[in-house]
C-alpha atoms as a PDB file:
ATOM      1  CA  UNK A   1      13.438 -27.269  67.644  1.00  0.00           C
ATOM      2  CA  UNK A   2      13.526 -24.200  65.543  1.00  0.00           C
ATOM      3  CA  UNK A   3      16.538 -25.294  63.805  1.00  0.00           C
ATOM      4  CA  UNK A   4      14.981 -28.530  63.157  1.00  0.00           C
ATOM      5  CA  UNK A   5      12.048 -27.571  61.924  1.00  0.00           C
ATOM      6  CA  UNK A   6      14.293 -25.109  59.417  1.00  0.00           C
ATOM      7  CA  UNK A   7      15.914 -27.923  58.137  1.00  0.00           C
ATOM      8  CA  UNK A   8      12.813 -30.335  57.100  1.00  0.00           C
ATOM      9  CA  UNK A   9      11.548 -27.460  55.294  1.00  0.00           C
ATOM     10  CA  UNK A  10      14.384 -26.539  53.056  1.00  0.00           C
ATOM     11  CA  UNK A  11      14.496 -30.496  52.585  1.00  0.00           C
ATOM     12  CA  UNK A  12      11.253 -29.989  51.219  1.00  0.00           C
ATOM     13  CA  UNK A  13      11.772 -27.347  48.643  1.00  0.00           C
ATOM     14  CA  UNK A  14      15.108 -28.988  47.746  1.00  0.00           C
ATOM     15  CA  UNK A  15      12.328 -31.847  46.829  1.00  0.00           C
ATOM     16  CA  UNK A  16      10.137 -29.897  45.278  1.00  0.00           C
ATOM     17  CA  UNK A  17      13.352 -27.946  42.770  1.00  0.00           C
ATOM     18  CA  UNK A  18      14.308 -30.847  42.280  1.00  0.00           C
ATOM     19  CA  UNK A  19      11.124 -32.483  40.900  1.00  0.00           C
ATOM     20  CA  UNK A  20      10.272 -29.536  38.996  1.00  0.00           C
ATOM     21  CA  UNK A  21      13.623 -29.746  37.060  1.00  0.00           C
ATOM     22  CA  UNK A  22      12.816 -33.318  36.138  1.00  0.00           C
ATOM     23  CA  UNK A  23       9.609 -32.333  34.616  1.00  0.00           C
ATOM     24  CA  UNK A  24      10.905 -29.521  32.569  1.00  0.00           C
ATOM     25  CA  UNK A  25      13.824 -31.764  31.526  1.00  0.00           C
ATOM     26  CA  UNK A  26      11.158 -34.582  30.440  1.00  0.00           C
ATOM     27  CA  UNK A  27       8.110 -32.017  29.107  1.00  0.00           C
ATOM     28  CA  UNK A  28       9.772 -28.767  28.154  1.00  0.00           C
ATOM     29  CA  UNK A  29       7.390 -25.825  28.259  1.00  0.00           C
ATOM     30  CA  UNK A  30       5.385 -25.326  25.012  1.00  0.00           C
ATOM     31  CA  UNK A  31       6.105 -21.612  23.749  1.00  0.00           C
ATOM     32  CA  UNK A  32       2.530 -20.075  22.934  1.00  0.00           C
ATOM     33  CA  UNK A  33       2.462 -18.983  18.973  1.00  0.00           C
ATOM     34  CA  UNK A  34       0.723 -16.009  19.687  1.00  0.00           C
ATOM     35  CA  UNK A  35       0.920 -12.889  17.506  1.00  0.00           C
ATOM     36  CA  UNK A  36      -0.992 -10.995  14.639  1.00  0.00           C
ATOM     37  CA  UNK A  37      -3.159 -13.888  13.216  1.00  0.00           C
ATOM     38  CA  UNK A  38      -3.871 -15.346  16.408  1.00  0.00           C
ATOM     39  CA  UNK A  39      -5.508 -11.921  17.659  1.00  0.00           C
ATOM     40  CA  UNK A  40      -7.142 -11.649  14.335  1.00  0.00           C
ATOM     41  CA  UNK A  41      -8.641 -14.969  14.350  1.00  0.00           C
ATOM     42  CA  UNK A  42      -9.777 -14.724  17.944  1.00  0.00           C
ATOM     43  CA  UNK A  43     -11.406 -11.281  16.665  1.00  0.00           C
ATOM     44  CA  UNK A  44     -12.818 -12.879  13.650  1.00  0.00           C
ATOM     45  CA  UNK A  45     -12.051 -10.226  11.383  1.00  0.00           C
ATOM     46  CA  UNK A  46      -9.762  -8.598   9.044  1.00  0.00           C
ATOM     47  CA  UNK A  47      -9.547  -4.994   9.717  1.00  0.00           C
ATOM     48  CA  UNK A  48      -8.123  -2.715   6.959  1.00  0.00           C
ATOM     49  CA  UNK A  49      -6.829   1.013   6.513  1.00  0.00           C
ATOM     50  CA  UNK A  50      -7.986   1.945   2.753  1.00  0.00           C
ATOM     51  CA  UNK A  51      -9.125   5.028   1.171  1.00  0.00           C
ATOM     52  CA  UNK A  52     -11.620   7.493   2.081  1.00  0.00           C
ATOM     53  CA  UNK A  53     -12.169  10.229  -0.315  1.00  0.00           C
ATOM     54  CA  UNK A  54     -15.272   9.301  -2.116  1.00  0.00           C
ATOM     55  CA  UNK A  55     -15.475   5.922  -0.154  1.00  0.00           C
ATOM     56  CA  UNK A  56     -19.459   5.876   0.500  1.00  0.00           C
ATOM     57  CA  UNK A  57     -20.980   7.434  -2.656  1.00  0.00           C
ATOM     58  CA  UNK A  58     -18.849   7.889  -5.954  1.00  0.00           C
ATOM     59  CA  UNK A  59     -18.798  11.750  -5.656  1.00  0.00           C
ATOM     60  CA  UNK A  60     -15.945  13.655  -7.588  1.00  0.00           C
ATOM     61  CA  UNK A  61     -12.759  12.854  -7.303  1.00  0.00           C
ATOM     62  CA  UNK A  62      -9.541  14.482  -8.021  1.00  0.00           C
ATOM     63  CA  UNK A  63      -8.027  10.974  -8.696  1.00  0.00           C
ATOM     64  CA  UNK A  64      -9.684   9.380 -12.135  1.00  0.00           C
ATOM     65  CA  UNK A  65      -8.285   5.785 -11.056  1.00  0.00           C
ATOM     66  CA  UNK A  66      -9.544   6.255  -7.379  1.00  0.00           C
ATOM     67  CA  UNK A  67     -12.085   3.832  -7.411  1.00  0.00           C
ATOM     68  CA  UNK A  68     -10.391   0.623  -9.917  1.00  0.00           C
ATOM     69  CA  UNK A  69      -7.819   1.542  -7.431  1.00  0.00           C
ATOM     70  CA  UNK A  70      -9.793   1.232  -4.157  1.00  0.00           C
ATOM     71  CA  UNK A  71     -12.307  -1.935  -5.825  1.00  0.00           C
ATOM     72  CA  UNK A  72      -8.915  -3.700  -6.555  1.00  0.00           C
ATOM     73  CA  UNK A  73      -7.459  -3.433  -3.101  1.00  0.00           C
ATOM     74  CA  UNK A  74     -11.069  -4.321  -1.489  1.00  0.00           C
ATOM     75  CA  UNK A  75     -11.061  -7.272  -3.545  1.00  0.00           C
ATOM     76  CA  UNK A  76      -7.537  -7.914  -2.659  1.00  0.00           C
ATOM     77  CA  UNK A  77      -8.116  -7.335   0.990  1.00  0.00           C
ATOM     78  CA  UNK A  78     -11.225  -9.706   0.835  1.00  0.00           C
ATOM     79  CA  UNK A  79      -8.945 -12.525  -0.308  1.00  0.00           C
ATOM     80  CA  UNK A  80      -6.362 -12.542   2.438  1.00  0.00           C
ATOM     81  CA  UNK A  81      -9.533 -12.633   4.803  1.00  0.00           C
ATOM     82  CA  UNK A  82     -11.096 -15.091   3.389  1.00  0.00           C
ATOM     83  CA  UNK A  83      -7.196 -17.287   3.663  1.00  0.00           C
ATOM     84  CA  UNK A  84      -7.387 -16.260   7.488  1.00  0.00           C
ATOM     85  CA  UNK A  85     -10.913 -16.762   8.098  1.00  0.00           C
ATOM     86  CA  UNK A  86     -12.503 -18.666   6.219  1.00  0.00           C
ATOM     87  CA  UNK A  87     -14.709 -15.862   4.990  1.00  0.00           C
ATOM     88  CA  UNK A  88     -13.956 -12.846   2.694  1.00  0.00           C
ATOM     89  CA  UNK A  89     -16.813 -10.970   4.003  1.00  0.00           C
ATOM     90  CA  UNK A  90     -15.226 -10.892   7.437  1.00  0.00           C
ATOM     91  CA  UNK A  91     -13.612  -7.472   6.794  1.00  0.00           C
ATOM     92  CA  UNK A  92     -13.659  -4.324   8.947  1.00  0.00           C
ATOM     93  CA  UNK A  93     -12.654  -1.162   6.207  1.00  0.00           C
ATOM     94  CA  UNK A  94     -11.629   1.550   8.217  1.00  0.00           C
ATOM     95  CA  UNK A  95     -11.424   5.049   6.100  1.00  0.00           C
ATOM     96  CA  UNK A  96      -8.473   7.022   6.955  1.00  0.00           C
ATOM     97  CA  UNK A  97      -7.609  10.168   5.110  1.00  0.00           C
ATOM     98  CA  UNK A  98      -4.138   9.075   3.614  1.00  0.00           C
ATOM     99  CA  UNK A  99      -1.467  11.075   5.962  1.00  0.00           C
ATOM    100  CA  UNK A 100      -3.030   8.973   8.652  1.00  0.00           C
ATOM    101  CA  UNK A 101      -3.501   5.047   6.708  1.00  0.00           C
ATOM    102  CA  UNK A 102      -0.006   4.087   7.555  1.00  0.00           C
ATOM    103  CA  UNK A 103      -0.002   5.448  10.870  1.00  0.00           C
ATOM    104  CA  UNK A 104      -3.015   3.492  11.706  1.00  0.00           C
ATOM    105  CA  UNK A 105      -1.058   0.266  10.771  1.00  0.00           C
ATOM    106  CA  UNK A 106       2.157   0.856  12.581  1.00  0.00           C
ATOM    107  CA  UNK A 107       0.307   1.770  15.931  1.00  0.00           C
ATOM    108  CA  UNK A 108      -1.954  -1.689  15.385  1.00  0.00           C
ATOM    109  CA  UNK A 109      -5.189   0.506  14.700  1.00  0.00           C
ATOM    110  CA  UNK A 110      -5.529  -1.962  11.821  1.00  0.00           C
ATOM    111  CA  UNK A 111      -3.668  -5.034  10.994  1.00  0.00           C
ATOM    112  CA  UNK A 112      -2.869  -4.100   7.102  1.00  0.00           C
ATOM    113  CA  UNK A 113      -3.100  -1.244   4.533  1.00  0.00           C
ATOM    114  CA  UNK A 114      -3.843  -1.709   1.365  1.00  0.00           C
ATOM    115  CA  UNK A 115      -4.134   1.915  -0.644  1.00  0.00           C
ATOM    116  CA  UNK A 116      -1.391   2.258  -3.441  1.00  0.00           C
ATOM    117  CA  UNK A 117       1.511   2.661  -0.234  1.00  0.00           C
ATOM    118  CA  UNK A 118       4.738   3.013  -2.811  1.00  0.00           C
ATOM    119  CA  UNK A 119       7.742   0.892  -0.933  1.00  0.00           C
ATOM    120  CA  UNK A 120       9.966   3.526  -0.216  1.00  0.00           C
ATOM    121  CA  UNK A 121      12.795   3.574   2.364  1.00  0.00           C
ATOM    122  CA  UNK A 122      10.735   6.159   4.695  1.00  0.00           C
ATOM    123  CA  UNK A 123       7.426   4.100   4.618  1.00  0.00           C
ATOM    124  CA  UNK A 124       9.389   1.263   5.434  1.00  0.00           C
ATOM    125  CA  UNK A 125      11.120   2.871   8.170  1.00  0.00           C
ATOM    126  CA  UNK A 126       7.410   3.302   9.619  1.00  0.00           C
ATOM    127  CA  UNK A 127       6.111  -0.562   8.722  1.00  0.00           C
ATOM    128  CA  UNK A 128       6.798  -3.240   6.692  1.00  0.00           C
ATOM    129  CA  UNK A 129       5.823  -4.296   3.261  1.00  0.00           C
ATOM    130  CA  UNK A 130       4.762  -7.391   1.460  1.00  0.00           C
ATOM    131  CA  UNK A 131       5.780  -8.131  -1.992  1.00  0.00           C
ATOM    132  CA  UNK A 132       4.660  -5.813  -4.742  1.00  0.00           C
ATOM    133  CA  UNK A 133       1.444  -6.544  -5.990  1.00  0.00           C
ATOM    134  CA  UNK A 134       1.274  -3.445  -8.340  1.00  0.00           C
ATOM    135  CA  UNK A 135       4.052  -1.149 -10.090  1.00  0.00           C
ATOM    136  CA  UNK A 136       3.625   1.581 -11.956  1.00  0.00           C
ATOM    137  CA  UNK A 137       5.378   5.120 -11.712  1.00  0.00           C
ATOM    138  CA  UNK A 138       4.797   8.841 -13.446  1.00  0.00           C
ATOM    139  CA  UNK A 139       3.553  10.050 -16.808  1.00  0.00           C
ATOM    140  CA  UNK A 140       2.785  12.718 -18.825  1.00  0.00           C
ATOM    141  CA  UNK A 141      -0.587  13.135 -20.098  1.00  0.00           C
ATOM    142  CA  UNK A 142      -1.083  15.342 -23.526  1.00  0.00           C
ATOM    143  CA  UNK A 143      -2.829  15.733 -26.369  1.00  0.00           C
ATOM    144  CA  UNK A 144      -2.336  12.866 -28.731  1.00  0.00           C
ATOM    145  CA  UNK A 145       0.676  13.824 -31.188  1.00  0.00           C
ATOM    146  CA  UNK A 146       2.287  16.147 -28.450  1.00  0.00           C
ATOM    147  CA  UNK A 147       5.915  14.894 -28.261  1.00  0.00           C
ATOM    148  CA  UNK A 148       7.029  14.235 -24.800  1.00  0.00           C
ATOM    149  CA  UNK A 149       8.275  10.594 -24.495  1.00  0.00           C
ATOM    150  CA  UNK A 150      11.163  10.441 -22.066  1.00  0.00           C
ATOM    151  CA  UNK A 151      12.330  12.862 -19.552  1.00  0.00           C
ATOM    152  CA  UNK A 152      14.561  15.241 -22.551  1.00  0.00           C
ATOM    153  CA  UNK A 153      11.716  15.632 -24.260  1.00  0.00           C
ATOM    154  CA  UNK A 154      10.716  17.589 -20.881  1.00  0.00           C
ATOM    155  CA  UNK A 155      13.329  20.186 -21.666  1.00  0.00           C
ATOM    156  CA  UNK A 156      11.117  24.364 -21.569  1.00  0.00           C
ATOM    157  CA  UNK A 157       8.375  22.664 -21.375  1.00  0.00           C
ATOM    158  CA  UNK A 158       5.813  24.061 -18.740  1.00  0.00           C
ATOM    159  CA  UNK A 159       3.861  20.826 -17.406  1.00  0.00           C
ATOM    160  CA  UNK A 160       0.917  20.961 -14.607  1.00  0.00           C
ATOM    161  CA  UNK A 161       0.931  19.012 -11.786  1.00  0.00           C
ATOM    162  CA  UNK A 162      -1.865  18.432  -8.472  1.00  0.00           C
ATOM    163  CA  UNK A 163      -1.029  19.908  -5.470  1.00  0.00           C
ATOM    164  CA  UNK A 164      -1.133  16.837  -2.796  1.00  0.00           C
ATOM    165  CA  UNK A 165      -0.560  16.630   0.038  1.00  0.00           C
ATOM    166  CA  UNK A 166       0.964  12.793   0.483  1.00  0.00           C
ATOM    167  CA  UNK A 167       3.506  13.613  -1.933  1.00  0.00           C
ATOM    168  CA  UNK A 168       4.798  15.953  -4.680  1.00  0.00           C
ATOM    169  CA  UNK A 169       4.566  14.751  -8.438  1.00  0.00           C
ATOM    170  CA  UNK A 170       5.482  17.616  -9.789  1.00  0.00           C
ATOM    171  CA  UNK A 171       8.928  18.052  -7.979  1.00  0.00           C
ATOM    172  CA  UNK A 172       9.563  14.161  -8.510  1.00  0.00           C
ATOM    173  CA  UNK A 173       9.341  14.871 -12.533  1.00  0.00           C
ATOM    174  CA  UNK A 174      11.788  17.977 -12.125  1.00  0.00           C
ATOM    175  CA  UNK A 175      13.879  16.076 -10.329  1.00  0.00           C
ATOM    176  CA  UNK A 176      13.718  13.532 -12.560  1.00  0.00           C
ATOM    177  CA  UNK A 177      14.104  15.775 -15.784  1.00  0.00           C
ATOM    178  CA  UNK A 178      17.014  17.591 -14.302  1.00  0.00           C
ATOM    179  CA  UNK A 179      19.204  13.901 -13.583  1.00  0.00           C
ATOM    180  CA  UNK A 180      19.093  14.057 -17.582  1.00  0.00           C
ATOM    181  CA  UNK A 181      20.054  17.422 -17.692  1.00  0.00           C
ATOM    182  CA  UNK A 182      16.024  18.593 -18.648  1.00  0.00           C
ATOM    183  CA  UNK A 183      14.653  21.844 -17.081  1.00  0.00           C
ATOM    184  CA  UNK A 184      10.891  21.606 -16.505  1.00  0.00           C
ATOM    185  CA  UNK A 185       8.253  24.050 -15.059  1.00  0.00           C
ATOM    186  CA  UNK A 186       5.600  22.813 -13.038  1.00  0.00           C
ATOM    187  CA  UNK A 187       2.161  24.611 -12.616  1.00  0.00           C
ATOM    188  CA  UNK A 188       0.844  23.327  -9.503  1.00  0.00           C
ATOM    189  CA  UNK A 189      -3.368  22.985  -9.735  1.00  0.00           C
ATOM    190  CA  UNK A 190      -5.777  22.125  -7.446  1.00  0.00           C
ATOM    191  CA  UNK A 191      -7.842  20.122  -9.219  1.00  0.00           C
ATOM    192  CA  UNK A 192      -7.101  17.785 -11.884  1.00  0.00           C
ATOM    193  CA  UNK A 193      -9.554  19.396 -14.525  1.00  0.00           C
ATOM    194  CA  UNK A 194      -7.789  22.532 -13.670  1.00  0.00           C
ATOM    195  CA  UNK A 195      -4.776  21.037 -15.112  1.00  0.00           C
ATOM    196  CA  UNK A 196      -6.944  19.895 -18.145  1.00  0.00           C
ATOM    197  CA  UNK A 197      -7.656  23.311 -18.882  1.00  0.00           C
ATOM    198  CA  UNK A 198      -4.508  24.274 -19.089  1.00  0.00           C
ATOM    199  CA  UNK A 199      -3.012  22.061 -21.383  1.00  0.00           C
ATOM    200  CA  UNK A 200      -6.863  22.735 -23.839  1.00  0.00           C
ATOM    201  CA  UNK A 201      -5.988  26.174 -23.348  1.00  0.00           C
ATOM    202  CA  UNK A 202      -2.019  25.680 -24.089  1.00  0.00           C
ATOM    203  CA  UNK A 203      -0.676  27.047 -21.128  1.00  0.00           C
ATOM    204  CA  UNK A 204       0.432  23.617 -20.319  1.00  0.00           C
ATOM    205  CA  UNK A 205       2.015  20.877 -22.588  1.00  0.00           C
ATOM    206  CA  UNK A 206       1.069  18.637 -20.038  1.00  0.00           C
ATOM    207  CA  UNK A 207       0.062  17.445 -17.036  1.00  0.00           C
ATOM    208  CA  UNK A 208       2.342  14.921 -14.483  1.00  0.00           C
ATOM    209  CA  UNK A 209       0.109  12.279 -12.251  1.00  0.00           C
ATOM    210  CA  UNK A 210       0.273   8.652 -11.580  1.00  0.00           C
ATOM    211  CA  UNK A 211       0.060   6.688 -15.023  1.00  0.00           C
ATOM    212  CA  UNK A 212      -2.874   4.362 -13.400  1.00  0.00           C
ATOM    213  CA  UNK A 213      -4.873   8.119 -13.379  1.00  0.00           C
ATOM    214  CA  UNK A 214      -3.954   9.315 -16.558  1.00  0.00           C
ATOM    215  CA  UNK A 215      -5.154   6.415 -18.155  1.00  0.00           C
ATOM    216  CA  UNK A 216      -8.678   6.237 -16.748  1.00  0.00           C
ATOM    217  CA  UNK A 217      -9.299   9.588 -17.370  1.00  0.00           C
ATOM    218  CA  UNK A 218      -8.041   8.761 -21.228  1.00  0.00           C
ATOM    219  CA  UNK A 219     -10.477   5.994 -20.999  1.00  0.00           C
ATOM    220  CA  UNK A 220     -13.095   7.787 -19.540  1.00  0.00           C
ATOM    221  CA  UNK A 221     -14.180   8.857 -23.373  1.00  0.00           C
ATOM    222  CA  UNK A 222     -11.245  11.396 -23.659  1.00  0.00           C
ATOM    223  CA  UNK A 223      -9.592   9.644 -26.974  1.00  0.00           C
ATOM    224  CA  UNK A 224      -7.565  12.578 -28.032  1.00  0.00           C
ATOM    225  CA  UNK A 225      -5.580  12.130 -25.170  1.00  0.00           C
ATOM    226  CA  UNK A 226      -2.553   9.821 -24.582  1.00  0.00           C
ATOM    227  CA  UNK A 227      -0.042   9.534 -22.099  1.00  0.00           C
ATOM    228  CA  UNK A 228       3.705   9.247 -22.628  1.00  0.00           C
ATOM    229  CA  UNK A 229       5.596   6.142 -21.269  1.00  0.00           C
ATOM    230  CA  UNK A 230       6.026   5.777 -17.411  1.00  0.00           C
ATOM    231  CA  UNK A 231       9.051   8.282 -16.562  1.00  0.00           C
ATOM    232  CA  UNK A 232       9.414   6.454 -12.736  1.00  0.00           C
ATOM    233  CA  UNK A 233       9.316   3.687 -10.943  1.00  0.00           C
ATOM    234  CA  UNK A 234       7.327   2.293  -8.006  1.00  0.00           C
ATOM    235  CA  UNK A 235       6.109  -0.372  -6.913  1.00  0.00           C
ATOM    236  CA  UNK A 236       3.050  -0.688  -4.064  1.00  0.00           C
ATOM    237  CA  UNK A 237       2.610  -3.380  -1.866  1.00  0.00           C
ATOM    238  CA  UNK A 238       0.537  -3.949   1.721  1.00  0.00           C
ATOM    239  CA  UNK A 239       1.718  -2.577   4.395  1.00  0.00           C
ATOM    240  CA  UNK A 240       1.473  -4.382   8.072  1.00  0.00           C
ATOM    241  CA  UNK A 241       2.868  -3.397  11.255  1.00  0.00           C
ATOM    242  CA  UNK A 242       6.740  -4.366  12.229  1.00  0.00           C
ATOM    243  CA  UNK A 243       6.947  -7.618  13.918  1.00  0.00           C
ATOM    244  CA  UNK A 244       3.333  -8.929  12.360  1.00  0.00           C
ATOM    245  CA  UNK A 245       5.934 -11.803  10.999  1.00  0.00           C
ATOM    246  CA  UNK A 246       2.667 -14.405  11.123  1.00  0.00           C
ATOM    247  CA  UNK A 247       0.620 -11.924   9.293  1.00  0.00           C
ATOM    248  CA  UNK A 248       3.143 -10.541   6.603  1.00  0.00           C
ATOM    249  CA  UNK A 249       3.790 -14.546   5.368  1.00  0.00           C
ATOM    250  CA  UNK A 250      -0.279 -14.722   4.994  1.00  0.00           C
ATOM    251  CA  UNK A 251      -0.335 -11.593   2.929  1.00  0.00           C
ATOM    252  CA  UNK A 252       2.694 -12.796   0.690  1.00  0.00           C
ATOM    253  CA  UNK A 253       1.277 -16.136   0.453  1.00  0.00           C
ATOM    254  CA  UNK A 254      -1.874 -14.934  -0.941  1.00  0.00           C
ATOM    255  CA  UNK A 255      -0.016 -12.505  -2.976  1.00  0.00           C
ATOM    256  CA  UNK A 256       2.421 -15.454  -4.483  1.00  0.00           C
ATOM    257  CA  UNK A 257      -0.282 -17.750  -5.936  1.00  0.00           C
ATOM    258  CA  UNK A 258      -2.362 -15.015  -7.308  1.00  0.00           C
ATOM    259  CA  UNK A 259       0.263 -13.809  -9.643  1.00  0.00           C
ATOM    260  CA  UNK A 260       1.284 -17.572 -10.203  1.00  0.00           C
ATOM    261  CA  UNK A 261      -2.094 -18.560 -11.567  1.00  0.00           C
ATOM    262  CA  UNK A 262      -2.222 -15.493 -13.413  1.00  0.00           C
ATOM    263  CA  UNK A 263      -5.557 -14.359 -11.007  1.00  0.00           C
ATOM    264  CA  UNK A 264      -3.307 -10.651 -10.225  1.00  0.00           C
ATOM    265  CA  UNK A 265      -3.447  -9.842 -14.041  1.00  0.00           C
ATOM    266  CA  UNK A 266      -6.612 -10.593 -14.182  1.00  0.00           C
ATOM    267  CA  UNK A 267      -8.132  -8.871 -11.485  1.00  0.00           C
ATOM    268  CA  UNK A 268      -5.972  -5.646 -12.966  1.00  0.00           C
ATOM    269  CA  UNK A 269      -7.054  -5.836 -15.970  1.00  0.00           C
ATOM    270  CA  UNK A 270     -10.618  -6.142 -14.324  1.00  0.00           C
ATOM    271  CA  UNK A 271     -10.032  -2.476 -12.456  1.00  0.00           C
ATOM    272  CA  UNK A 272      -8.121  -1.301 -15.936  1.00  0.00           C
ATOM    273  CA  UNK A 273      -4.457  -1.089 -13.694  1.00  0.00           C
ATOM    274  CA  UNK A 274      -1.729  -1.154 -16.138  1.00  0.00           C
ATOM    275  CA  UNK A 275       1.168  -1.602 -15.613  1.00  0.00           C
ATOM    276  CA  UNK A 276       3.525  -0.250 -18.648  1.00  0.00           C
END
């Protein structure tokens, strides 16, 4: 009896395997999308890692360009939210001080970063990166007729230079200086109109920063300033977290047809980003 009653069940999961292999055969099982965009859009909202320094009120800043900068990326960030949702306004800006903005994108805190991240092999050994939407690279700021215009011109000349802590400008232009053979001293300052002072005082023939800063303080009514040509390279691009596949394609999409129709220039020139 026991035996028998063994046998007419195994029968009936035999059955049973047997129909369920038919109807995978005939229907195979749909594979769920899933990922970044769905999570995003079931969220309904774009969150984004940008800049904090000076992010509520425009208090002083030790970056000149810090706010075309972060208006530019807002208005960039609004766009790929408004390609996902529907909606620009549908953004969530999260302020992280800048050691902690790509972090907060590789983790998922956020799902992209938009605040002047340079595409370098480290960051992109933390997350990756969409096409450049900006480039730009190092300069020298000095009074207008002062000669430095390439890296030689660098050579026992004592330059100023911020003290930051994301990353070291004035050991990039030394660097940079000594490839061609140039020895440079850098003054390190804490504050940019520190390093103002000493090149009005001449204690400094110039100052090193990102070109993007040196010419908004130039056009912030200092005319007797200029800048020399961009010594570096870099370009900066949004960052999303590894795997966010969906996501990055959005991002480049958007990216794509604004340089196309000639909208990216437009909206730099509308922040006063150069890029030469």
């Amino acid at each position: 009896m026991l035996e028998k009653t063994l046998r007419q069940v195994l029968r009936k999961m035999g059955m049973r395997l047997i129909f369920l292999w038919l109807l995978i055969s005939v229907h195979p099982p749909m594979v769920l999308a899933g990922g970044r965009l769905d999570e995003i859009r079931a969220r309904d909202v774009l969150r984004v890692s940008v800049k904090n320094e000076g992010a509520v009120t425009r208090t002083e800043h030790n970056d000149p360009a810090h706010f075309q900068k972060r208006n530019f990326e807002i208005e960039l960030a609004s766009l790929i939210a408004g390609r996902i949702l529907g909606d620009e306004k549908k953004l969530d800006l999260q302020v992280f001080k800048r050691r902690y903005r790509l972090p907060a994108v590789a983790d998922g805190t956020v799902d992209v970063g938009i605040s002047m991240f340079p595409v370098t092999e480290e960051n992109r050994a933390l997350v990756d990166f969409s096409m450049p939407y900006y480039s730009g690279g190092l300069a020298v700021l000095q009074k207008s007729g002062a000669p430095i215009q390439a890296l030689a011109d660098l050579d026992g000349k004592r330059i100023a230079a911020m003290e930051e802590k994301s990353h070291d400008p004035g050991g990039e232009l030394q660097a940079l200086a000594a490839a061609q053979g140039a020895t440079v001293e850098i003054e390190y300052v804490s504050r940019f109109e520190d390093g103002i002072g000493m090149i009005e005082s001449g204690e400094a023939a110039g100052m090193v920063a990102m070109h993007a800063n040196l010419d908004a303080f130039i056009a912030d009514g200092h005319p007797d300033y200029h800048r020399s040509p961009l010594l570096s390279h870099e370009e900066y691009a949004v960052a999303v977290r590894k795997g966010d596949d969906d996501l990055l394609a959005i991002v480049n999409e958007v990216i794509a047809e604004l340089k196309d129709s000639g909208k990216l220039a437009t909206m730099l020139a509308k922040y006063q980003l150069t890029e030469q």
